[in-house]
Protein backbone atom coordinates (compact mmCIF):
# COMPACT_ATOMS: atom_id res chain seq x y z
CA UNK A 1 100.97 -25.68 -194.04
CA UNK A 2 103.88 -28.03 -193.92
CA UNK A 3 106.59 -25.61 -195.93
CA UNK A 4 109.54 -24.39 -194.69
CA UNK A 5 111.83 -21.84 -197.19
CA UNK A 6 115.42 -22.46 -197.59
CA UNK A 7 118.40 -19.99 -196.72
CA UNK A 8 117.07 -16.21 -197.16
CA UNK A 9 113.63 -17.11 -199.38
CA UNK A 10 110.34 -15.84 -197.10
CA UNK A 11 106.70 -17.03 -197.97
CA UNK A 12 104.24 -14.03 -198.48
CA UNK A 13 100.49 -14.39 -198.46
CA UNK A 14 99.59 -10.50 -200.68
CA UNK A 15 96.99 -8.23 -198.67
CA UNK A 16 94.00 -7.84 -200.28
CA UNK A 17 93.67 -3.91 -202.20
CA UNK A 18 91.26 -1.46 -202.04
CA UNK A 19 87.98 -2.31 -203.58
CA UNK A 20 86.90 1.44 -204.45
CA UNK A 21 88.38 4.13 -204.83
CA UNK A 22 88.47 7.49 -202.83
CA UNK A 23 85.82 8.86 -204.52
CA UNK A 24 83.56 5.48 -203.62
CA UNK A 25 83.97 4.19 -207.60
CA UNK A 26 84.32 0.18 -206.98
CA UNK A 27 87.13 -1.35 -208.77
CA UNK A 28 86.36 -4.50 -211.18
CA UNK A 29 88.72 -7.26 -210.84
CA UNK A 30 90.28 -6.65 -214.08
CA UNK A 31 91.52 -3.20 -213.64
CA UNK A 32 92.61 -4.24 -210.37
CA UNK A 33 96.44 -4.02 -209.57
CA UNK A 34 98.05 -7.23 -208.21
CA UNK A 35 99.07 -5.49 -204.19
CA UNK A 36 102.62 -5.16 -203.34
CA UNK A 37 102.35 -5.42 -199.64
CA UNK A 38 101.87 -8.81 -197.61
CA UNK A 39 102.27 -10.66 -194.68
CA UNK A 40 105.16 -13.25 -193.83
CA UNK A 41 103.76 -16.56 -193.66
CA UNK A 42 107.26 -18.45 -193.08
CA UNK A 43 110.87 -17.67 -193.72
CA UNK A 44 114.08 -19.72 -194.03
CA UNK A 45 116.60 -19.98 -191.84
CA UNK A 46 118.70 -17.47 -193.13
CA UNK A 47 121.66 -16.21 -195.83
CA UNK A 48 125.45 -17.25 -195.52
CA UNK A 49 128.74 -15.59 -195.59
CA UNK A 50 131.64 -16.77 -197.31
CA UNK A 51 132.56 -17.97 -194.28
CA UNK A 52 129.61 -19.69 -193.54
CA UNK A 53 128.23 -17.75 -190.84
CA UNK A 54 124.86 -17.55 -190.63
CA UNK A 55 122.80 -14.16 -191.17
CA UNK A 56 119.65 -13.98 -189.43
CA UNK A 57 116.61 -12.94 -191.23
CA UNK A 58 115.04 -9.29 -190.36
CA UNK A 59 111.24 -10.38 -191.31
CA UNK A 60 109.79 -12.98 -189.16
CA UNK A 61 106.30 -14.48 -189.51
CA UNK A 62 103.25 -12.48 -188.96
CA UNK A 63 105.41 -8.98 -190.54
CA UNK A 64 103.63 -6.71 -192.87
CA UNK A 65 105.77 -5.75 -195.39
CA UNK A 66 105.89 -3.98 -198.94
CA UNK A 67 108.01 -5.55 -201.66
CA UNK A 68 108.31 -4.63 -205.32
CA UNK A 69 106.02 -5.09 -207.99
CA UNK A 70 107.92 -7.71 -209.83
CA UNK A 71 108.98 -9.67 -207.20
CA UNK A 72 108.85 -13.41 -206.23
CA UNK A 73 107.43 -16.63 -207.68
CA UNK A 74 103.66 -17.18 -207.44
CA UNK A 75 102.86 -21.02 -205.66
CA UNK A 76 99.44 -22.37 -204.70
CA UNK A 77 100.29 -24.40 -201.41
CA UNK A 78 96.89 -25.92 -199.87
CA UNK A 79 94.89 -24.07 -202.27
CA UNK A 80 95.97 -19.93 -200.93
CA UNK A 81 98.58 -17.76 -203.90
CA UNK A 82 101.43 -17.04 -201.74
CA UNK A 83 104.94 -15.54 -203.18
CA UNK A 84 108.36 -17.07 -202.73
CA UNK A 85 110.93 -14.19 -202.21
CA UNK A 86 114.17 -13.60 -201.66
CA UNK A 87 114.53 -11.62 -198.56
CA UNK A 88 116.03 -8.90 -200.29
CA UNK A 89 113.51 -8.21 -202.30
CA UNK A 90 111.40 -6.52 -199.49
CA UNK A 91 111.86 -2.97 -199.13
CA UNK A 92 110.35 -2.73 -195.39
CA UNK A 93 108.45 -3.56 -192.65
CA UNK A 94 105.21 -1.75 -192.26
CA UNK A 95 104.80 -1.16 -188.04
């Protein structure tokens, strides 16, 4: 995928959720919530400061992380739904 994200945006490809429940019920596509956990597929170089430092990012690709429910802008690039984020918008990295 030839996509790179500018200053603090991150590309996130959503894990897949659970397809029954607990109790072994499966789930129907429709009642299905969208998942709010991923995995970084690219990030941008970074934030600025008024100064124009640079900020690193603290995701890098291949992270598993949980971001909220609202978040991002859904893209189809090369036919996969991936999110465009802002990297603030993810609350952690799951280890």
């Amino acid at each position: 995928m030839a996509f790179k994200p500018l200053h603090d945006r991150v590309l996130v490809k959503r894990v897949q959720g659970e397809e029954k429940t607990k109790g072994g019920l499966i789930i129907p596509d429709s009642a299905k919530e969208k998942p709010a956990e991923g995995e970084i597929v690219a990030v941008g170089e970074g934030a600025r400061k008024d100064s124009g430092e640079l900020i690193a990012p603290s995701v890098k690709v291949g992270d598993r992380v949980l971001f909220g429910k609202w978040s991002g802008t859904e893209v189809t690039l090369d036919g996969a739904e991936l999110l465009i984020m802002k990297e603030g918008d993810i609350m952690g990295i799951i280890g």
